[in-house]
C-alpha atoms as a PDB file:
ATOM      1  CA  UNK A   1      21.822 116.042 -85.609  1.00  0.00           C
ATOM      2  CA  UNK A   2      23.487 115.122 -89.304  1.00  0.00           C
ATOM      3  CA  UNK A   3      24.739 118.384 -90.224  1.00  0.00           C
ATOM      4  CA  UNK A   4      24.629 118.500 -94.950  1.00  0.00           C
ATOM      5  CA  UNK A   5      27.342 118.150 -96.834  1.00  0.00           C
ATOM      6  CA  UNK A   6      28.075 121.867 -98.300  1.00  0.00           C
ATOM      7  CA  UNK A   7      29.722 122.738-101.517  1.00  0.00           C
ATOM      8  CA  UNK A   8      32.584 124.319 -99.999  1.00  0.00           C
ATOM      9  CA  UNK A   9      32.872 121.626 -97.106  1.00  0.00           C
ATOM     10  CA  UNK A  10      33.199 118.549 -99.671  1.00  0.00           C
ATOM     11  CA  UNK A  11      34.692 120.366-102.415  1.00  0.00           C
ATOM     12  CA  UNK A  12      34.067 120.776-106.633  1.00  0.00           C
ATOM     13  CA  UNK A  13      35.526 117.114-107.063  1.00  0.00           C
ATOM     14  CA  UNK A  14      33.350 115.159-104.610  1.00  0.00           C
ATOM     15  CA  UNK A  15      30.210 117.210-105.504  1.00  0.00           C
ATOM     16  CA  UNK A  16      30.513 116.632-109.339  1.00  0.00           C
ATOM     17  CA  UNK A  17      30.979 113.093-108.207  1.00  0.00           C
ATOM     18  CA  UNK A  18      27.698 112.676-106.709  1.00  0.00           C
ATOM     19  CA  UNK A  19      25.844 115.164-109.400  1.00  0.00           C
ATOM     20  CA  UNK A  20      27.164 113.016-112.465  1.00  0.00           C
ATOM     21  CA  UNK A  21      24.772 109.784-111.785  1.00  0.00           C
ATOM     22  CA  UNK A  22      21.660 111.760-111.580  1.00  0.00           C
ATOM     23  CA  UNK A  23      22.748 113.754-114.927  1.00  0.00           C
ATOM     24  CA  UNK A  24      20.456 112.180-118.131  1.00  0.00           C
ATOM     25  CA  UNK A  25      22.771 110.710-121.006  1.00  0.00           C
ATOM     26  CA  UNK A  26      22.264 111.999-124.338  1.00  0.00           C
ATOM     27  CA  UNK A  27      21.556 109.825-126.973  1.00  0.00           C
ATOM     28  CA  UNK A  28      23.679 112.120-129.568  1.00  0.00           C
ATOM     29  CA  UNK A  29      26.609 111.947-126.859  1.00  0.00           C
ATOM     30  CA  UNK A  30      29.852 110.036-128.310  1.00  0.00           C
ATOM     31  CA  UNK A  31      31.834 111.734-125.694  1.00  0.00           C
ATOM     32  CA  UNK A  32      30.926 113.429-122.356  1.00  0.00           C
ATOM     33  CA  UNK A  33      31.327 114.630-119.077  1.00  0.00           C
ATOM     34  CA  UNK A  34      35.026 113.955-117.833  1.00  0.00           C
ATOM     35  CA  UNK A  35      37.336 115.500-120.892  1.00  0.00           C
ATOM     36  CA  UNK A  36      38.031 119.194-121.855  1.00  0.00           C
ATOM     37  CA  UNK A  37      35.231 119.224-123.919  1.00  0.00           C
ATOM     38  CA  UNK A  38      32.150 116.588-125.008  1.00  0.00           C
ATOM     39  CA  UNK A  39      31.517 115.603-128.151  1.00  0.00           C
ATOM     40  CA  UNK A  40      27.752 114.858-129.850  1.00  0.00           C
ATOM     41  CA  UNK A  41      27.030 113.751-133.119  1.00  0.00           C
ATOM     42  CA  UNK A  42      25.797 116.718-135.429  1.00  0.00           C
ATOM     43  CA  UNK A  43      24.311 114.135-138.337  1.00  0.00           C
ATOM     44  CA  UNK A  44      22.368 116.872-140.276  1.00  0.00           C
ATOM     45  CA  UNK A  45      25.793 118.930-140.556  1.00  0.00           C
ATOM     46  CA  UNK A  46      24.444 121.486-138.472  1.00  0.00           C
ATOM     47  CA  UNK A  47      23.020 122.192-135.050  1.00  0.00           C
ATOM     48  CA  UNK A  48      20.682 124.765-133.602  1.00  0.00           C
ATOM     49  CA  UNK A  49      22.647 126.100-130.131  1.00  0.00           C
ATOM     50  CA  UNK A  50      20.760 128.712-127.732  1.00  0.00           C
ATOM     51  CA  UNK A  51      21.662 129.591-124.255  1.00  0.00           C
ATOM     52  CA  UNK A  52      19.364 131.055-121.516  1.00  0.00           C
ATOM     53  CA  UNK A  53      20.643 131.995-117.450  1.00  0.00           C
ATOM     54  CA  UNK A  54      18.433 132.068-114.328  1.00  0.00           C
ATOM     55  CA  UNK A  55      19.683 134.200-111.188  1.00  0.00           C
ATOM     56  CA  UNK A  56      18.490 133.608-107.963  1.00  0.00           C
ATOM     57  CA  UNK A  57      16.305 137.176-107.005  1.00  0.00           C
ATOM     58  CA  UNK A  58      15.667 138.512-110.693  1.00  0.00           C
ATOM     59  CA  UNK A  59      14.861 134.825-111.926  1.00  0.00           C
ATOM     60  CA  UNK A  60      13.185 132.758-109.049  1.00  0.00           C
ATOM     61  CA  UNK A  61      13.418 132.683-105.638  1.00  0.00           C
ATOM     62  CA  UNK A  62      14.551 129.737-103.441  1.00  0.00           C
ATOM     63  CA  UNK A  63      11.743 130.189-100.902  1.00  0.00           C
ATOM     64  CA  UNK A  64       8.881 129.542-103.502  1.00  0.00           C
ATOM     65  CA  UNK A  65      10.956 126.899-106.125  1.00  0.00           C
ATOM     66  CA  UNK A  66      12.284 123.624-105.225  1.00  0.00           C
ATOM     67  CA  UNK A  67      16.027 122.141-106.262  1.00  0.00           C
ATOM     68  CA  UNK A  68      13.953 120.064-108.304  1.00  0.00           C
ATOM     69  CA  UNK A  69      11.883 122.687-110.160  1.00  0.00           C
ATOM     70  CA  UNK A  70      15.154 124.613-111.004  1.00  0.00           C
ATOM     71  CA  UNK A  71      16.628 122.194-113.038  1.00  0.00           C
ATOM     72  CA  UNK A  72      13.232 121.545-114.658  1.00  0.00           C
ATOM     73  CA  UNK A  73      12.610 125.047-115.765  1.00  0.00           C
ATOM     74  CA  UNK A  74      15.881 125.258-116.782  1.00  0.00           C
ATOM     75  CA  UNK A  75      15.766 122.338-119.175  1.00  0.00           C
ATOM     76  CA  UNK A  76      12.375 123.143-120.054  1.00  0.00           C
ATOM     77  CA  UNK A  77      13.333 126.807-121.271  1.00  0.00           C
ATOM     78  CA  UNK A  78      16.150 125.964-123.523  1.00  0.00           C
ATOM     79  CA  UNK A  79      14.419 122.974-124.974  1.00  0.00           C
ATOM     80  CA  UNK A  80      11.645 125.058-125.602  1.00  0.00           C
ATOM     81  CA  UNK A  81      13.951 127.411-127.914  1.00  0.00           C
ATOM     82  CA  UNK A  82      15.292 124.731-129.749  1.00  0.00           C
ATOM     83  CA  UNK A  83      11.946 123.137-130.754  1.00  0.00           C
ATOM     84  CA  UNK A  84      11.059 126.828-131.922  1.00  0.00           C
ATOM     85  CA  UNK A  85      13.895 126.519-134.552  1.00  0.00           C
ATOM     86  CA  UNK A  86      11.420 123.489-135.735  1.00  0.00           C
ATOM     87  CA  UNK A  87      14.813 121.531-134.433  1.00  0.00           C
ATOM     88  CA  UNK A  88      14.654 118.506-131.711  1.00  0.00           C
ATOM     89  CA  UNK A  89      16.325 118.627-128.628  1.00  0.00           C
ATOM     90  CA  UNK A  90      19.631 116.676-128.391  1.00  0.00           C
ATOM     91  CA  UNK A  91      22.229 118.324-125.555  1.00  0.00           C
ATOM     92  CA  UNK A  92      22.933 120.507-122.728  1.00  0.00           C
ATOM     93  CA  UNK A  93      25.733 122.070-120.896  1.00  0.00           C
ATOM     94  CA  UNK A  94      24.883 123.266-117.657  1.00  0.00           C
ATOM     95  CA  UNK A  95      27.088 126.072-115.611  1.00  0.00           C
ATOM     96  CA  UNK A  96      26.129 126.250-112.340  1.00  0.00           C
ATOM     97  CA  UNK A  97      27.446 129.459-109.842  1.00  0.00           C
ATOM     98  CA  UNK A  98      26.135 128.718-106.036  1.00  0.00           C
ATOM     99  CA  UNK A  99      27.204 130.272-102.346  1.00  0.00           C
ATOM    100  CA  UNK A 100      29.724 127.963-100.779  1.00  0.00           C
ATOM    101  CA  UNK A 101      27.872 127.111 -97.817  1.00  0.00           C
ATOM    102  CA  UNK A 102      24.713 125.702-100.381  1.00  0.00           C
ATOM    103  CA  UNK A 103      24.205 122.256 -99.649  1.00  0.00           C
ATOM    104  CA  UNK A 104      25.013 119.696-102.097  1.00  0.00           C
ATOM    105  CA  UNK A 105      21.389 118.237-101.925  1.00  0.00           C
ATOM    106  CA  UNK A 106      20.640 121.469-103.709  1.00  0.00           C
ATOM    107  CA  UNK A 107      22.775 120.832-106.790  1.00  0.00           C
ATOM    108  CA  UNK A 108      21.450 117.166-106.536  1.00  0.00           C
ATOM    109  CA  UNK A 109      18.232 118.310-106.654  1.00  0.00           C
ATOM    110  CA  UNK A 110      18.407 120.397-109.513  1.00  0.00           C
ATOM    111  CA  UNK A 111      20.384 117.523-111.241  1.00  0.00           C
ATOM    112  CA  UNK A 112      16.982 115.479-110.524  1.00  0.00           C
ATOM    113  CA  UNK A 113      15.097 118.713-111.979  1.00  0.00           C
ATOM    114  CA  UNK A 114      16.988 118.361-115.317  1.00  0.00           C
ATOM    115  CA  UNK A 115      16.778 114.813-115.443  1.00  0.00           C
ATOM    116  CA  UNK A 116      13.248 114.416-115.177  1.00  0.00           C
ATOM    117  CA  UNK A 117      12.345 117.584-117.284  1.00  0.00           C
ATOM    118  CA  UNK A 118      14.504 115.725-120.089  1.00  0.00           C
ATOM    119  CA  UNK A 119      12.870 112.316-119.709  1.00  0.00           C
ATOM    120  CA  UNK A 120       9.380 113.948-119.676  1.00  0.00           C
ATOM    121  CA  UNK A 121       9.664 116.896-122.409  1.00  0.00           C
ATOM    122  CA  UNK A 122      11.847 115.252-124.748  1.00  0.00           C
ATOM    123  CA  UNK A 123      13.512 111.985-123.958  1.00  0.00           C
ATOM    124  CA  UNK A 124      17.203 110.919-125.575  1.00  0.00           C
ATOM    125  CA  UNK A 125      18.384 114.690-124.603  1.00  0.00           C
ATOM    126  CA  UNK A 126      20.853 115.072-121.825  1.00  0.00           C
ATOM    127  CA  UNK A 127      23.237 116.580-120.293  1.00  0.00           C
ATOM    128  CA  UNK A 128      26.863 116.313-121.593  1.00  0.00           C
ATOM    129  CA  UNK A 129      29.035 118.818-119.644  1.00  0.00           C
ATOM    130  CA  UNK A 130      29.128 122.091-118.049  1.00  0.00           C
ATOM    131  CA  UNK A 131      30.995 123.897-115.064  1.00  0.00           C
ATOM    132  CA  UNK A 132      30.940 124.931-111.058  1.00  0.00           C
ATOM    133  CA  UNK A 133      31.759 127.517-109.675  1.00  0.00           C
ATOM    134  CA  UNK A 134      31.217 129.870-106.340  1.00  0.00           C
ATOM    135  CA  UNK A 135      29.033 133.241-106.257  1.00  0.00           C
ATOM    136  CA  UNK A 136      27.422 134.798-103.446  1.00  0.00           C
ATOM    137  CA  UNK A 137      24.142 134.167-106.107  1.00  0.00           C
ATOM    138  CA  UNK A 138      22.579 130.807-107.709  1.00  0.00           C
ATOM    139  CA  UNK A 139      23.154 131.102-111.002  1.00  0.00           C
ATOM    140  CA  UNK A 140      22.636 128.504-113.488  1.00  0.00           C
ATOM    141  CA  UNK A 141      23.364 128.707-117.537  1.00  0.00           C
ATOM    142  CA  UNK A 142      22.451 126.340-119.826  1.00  0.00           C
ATOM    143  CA  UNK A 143      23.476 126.366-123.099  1.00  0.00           C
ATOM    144  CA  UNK A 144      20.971 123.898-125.551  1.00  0.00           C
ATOM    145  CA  UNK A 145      21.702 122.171-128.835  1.00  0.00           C
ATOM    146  CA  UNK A 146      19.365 120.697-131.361  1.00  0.00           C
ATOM    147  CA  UNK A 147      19.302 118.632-134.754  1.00  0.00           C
ATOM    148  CA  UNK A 148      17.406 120.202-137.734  1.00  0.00           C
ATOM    149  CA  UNK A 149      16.809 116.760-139.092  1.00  0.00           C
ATOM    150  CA  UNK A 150      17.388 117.709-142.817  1.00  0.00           C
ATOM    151  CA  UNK A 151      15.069 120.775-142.607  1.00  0.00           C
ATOM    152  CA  UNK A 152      15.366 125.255-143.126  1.00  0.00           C
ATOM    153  CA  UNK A 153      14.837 126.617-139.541  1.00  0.00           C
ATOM    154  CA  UNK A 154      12.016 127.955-139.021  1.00  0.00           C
ATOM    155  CA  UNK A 155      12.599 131.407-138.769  1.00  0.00           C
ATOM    156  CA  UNK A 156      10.381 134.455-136.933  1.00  0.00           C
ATOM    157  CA  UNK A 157      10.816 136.386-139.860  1.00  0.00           C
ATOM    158  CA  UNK A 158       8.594 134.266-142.316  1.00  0.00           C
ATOM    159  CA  UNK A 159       5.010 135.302-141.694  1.00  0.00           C
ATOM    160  CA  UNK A 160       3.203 136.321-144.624  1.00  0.00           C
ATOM    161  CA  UNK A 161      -0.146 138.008-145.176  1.00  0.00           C
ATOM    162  CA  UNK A 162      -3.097 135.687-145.289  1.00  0.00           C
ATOM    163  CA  UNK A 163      -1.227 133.194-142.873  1.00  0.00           C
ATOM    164  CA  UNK A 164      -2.875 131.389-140.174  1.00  0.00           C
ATOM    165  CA  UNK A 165      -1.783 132.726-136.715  1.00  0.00           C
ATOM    166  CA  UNK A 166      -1.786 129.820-133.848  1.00  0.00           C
ATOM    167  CA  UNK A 167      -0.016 128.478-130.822  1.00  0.00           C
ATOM    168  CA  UNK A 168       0.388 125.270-128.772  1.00  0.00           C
ATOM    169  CA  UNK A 169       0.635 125.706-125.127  1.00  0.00           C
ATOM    170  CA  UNK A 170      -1.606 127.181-122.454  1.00  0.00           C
ATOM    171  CA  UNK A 171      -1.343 131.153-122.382  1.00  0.00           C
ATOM    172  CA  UNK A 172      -1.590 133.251-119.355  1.00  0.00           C
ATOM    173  CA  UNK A 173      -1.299 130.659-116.645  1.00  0.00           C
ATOM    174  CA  UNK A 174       2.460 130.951-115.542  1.00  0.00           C
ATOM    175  CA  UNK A 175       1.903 135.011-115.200  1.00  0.00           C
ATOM    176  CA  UNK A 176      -1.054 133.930-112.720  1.00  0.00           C
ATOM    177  CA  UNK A 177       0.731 131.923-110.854  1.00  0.00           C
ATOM    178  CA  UNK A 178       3.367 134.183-110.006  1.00  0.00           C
ATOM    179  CA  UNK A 179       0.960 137.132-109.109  1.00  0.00           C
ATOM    180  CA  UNK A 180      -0.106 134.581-106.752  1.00  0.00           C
ATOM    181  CA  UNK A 181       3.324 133.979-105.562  1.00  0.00           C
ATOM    182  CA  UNK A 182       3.753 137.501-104.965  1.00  0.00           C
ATOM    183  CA  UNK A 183       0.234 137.871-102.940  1.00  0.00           C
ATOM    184  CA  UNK A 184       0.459 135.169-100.827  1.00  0.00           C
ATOM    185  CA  UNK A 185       3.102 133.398-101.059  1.00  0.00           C
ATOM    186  CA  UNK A 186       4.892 136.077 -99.039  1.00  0.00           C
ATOM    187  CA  UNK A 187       5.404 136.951 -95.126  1.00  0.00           C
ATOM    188  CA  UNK A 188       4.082 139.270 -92.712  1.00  0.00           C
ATOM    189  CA  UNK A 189       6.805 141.749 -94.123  1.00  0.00           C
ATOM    190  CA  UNK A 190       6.333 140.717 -97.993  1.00  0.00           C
ATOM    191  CA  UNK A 191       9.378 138.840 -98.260  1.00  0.00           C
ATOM    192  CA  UNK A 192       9.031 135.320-100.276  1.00  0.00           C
ATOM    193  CA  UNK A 193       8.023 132.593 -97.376  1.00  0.00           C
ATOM    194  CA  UNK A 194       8.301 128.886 -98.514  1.00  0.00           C
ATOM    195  CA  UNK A 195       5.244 127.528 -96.018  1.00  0.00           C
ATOM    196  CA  UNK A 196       2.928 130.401 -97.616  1.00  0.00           C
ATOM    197  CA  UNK A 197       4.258 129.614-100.859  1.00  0.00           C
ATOM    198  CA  UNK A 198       3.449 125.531-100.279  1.00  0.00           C
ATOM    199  CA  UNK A 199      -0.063 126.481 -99.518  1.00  0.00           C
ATOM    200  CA  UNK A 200      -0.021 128.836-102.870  1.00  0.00           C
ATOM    201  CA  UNK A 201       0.959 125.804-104.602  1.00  0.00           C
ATOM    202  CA  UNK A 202      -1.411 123.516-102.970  1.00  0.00           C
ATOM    203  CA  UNK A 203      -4.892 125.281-103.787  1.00  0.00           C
ATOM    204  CA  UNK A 204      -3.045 126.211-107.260  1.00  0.00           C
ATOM    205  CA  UNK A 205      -0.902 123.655-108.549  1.00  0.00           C
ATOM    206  CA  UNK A 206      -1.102 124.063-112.051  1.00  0.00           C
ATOM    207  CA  UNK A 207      -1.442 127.597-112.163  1.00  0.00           C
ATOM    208  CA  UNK A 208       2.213 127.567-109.809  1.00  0.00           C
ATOM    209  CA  UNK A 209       3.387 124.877-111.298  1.00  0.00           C
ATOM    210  CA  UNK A 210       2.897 126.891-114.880  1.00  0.00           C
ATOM    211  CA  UNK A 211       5.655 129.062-112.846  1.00  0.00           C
ATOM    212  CA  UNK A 212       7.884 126.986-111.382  1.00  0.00           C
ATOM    213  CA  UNK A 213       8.096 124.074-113.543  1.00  0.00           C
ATOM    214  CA  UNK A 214       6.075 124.587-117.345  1.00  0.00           C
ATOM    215  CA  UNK A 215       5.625 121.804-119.537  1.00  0.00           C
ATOM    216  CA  UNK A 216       6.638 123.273-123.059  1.00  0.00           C
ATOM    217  CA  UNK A 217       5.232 121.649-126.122  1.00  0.00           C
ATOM    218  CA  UNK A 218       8.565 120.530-127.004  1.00  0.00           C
ATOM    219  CA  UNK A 219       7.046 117.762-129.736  1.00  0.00           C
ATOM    220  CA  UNK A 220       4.704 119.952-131.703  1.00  0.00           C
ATOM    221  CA  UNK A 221       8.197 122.952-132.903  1.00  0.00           C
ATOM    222  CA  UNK A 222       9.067 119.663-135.080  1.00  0.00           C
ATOM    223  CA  UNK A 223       5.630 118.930-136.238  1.00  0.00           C
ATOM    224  CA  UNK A 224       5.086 122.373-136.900  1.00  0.00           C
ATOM    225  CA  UNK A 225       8.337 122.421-138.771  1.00  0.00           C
ATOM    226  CA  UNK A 226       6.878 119.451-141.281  1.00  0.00           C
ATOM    227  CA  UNK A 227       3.487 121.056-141.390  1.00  0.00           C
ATOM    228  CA  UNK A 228       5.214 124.146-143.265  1.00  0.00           C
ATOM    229  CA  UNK A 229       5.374 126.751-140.512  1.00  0.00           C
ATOM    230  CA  UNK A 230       6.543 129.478-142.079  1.00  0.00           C
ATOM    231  CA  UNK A 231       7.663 131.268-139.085  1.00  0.00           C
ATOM    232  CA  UNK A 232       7.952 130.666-135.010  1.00  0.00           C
ATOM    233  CA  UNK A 233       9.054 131.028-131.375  1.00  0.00           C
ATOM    234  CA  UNK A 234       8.732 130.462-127.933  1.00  0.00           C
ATOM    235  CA  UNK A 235       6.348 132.518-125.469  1.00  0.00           C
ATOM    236  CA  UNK A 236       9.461 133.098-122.862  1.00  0.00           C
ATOM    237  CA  UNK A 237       8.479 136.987-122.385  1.00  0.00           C
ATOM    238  CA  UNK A 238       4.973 137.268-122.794  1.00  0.00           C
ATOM    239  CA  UNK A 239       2.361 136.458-126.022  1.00  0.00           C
ATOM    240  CA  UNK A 240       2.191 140.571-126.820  1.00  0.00           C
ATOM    241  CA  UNK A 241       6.216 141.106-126.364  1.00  0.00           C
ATOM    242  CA  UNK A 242       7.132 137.939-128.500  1.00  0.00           C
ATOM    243  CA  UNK A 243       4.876 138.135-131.157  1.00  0.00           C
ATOM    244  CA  UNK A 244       5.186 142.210-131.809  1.00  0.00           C
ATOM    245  CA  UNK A 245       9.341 140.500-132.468  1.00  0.00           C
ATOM    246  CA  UNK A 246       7.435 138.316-134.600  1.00  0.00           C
ATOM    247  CA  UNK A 247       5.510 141.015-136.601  1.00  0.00           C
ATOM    248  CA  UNK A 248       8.555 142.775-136.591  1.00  0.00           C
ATOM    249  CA  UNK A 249      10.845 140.612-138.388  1.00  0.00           C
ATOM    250  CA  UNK A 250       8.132 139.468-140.588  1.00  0.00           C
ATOM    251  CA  UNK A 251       6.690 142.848-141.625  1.00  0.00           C
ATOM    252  CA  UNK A 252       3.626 142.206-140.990  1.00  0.00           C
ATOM    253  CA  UNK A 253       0.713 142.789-138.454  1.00  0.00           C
ATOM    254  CA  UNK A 254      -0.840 139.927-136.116  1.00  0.00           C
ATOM    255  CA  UNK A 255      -4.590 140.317-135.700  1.00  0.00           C
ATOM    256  CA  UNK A 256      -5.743 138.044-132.664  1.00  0.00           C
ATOM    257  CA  UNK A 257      -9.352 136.780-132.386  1.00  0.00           C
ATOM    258  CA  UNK A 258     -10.502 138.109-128.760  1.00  0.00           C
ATOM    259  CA  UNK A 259     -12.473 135.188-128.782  1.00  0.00           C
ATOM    260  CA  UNK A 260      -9.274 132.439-129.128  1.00  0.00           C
ATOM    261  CA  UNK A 261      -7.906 134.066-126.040  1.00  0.00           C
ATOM    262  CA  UNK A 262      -9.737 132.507-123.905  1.00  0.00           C
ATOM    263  CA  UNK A 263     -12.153 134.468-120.857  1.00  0.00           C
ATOM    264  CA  UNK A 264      -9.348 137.326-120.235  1.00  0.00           C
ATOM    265  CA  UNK A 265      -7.454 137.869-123.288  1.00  0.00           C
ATOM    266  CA  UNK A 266      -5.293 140.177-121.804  1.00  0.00           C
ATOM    267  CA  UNK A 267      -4.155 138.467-119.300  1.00  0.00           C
ATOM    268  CA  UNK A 268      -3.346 135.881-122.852  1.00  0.00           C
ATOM    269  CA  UNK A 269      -1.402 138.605-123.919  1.00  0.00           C
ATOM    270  CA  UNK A 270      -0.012 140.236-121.315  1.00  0.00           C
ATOM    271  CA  UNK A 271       1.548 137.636-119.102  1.00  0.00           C
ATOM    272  CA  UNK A 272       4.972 135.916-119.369  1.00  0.00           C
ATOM    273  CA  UNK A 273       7.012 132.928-119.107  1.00  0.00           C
ATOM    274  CA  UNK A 274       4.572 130.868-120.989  1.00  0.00           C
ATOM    275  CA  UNK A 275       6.968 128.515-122.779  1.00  0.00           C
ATOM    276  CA  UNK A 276       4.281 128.026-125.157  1.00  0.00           C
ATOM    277  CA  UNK A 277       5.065 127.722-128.761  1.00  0.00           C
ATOM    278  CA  UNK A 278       3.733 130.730-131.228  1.00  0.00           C
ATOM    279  CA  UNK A 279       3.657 129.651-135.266  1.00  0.00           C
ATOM    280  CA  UNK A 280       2.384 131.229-137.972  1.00  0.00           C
ATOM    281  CA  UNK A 281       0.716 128.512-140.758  1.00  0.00           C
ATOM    282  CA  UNK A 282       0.240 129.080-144.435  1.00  0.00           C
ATOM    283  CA  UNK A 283      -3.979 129.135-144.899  1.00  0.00           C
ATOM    284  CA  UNK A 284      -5.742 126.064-145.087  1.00  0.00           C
ATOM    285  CA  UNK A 285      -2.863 124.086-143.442  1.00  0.00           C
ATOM    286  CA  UNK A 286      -4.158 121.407-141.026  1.00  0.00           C
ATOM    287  CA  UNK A 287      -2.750 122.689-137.957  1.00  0.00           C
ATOM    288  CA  UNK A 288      -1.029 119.924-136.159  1.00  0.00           C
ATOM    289  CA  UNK A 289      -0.077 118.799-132.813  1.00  0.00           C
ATOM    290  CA  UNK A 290      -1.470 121.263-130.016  1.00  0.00           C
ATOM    291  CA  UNK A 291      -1.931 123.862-132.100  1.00  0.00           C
ATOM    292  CA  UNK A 292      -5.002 126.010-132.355  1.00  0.00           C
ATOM    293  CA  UNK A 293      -5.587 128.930-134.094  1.00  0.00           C
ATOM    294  CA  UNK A 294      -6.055 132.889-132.626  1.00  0.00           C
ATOM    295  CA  UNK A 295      -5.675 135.160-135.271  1.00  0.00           C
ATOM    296  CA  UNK A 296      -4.458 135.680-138.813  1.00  0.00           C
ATOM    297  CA  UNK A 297      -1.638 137.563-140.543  1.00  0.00           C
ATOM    298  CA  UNK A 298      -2.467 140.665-142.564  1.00  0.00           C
ATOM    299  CA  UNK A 299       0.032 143.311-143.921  1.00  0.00           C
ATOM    300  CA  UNK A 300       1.170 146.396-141.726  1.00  0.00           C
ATOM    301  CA  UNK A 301       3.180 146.194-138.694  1.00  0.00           C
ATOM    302  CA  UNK A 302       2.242 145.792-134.879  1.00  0.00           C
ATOM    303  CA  UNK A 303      -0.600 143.995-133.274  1.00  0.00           C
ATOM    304  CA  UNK A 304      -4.104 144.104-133.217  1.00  0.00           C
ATOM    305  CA  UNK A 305      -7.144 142.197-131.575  1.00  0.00           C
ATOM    306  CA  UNK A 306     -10.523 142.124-133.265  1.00  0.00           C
ATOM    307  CA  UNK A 307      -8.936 144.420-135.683  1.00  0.00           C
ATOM    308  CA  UNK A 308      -8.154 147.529-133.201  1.00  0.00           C
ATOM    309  CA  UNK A 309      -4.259 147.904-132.661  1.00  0.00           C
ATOM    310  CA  UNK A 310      -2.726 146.879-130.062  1.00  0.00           C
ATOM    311  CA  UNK A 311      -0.343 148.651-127.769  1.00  0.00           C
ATOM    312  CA  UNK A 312      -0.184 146.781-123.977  1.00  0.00           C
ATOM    313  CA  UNK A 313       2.776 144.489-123.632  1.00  0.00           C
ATOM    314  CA  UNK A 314       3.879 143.927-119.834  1.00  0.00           C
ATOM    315  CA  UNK A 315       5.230 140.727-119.539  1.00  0.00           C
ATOM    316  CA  UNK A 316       8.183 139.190-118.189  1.00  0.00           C
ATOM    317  CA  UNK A 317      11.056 141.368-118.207  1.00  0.00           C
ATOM    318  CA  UNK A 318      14.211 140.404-115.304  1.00  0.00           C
ATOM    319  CA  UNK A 319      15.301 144.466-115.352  1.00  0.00           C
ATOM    320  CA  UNK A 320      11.800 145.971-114.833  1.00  0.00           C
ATOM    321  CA  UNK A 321      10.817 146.629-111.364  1.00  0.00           C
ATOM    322  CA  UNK A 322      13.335 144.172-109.604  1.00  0.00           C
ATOM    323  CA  UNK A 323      13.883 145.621-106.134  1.00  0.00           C
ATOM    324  CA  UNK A 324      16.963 143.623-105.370  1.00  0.00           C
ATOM    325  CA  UNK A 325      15.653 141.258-103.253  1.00  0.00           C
ATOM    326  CA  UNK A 326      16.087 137.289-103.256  1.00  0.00           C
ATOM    327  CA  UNK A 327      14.421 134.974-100.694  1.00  0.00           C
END
């Protein structure tokens, strides 16, 4: 029997040796991986940067995500904060922190994972650098740039009364698919179980794969940039929790439409890790891209649905009710 190659059997040269080919280019890369530092082009004089971290137990858990879907969410995530700047996607550096005895097949994988999600969500953005290192936890950081393309940012404080309220991107599906996760894709003991969760996936693969690996409307944060969005972010925490910030810095209240939020709107509102893309539109603006409309902007603070304020949030949050485990 082949026994793997492990991180600390072949070492942080001969890894990063077999990681670089699967990396994606970028196409604003004039320098990258093998110097102190890369170097990508900045043409607009300016560049959007944001920076997100997934830890293995508070984040995801090996036994329900593959190598592959790793990388993907963690490309997906950060792209999905640039395009809420209204900015397009043009490089990443990933730091990655993983147990010596990890295989290298798992770093390949999530190499794949980033490749792919890159090619799929927003192609001519790659990766241009990052860093290993050795921690008794997976831990991977990604740190995202993106080009503004001439244009303001598009801010989360610039919501004003009488504006349309929409979003592109499906709402409530990734928070579905990890209750499932958590009901059955578990043991005998409740402890995360990779067969149970390959079944989960099976009979529910878009509602897991919401989870594991979401498709962010990476595309439509630049067309809602050119529309005239006047303000916008990304669904990372939940649709209640991320637009009451959006209220907040806009000083203004969000009234949803029960009806927009589909069958259960608070399961709309209340899950998380949507990746979805949240915009407020001056009226009359033809909404573009993906986006549909669920409520309007009126003056006061807070949320409200049908009128009635709003006070549930829930959501994703990695210090609530974490128990310590991993799996």
């Amino acid at each position: 029997m082949t026994v793997p190659d492990t991180l600390g059997g072949i070492g942080e040269i001969a890894t990063l040796e077999r990681i670089f080919p699967r990396l994606p280019q970028a196409a604003a890369q004039l320098l990258g991986p093998g110097d102190d530092a890369a170097v990508i082009a900045a043409p607009d004089g300016r560049f959007v940067v944001t920076t997100d971290m997934m830890i293995h137990g508070p984040d995801f858990r090996l036994a329900w995500s593959t190598p592959r879907d790793l990388g993907w969410k963690a490309a997906a995530s950060n792209l999905s904060d640039v395009a809420a700047m209204g900015a397009v996607p043009t490089a990443l550096v990933v730091a990655i922190a993983a147990p010596s005895h990890s295989p290298v097949a798992l770093l390949e994988g999530i190499a794949d994972g980033l490749r792919e999600a890159c090619a799929a969500l927003w192609p001519g953005c790659g990766v241009v650098g990052g860093d290993l290192s050795v921690s008794s936890a997976l831990t991977i950081a990604v740190t995202a740039f993106g080009d503004l393309e001439g244009r303001d940012p598009v801010l989360r404080s610039g919501a004003s009364e009488g504006d349309v309220l929409a979003v592109s991107g499906e709402l409530g599906r990734a928070g579905v698919g990890l209750r499932l996760l958590f009901e059955r894709g578990v043991d005998d003991l409740g402890d995360p179980d990779a067969a149970a969760a390959a079944s989960v996936r099976a009979d529910n693969p878009d509602l897991v794969g919401a989870q594991l690996a979401p498709t962010p409307p990476i595309a439509d944060g630049r067309a809602a940039a050119l529309a005239g969005a006047t303000a916008m972010l990304d669904l990372s925490d939940g649709l209640a929790i991320d637009a009451r910030r959006l209220a907040r810095a806009s000083g203004v209240r969000l009234d949803f439409a029960s009806a927009a939020l589909g069958d259960d709107p608070r399961l709309a509102l209340e899950g998380g890790e949507d990746h979805a893309l949240l915009a407020t539109f001056p009226p009359h603006t033809a909404l573009p891209g993906g986006f549909r409309a669920i409520g309007t902007v009126q003056a006061g603070d807070g949320l409200a649905v049908d009128g009635t304020p709003y006070l549930g949030s829930v959501g994703w949050d990695p210090y609530r009710g974490w128990n310590g485990a991993s799996g």
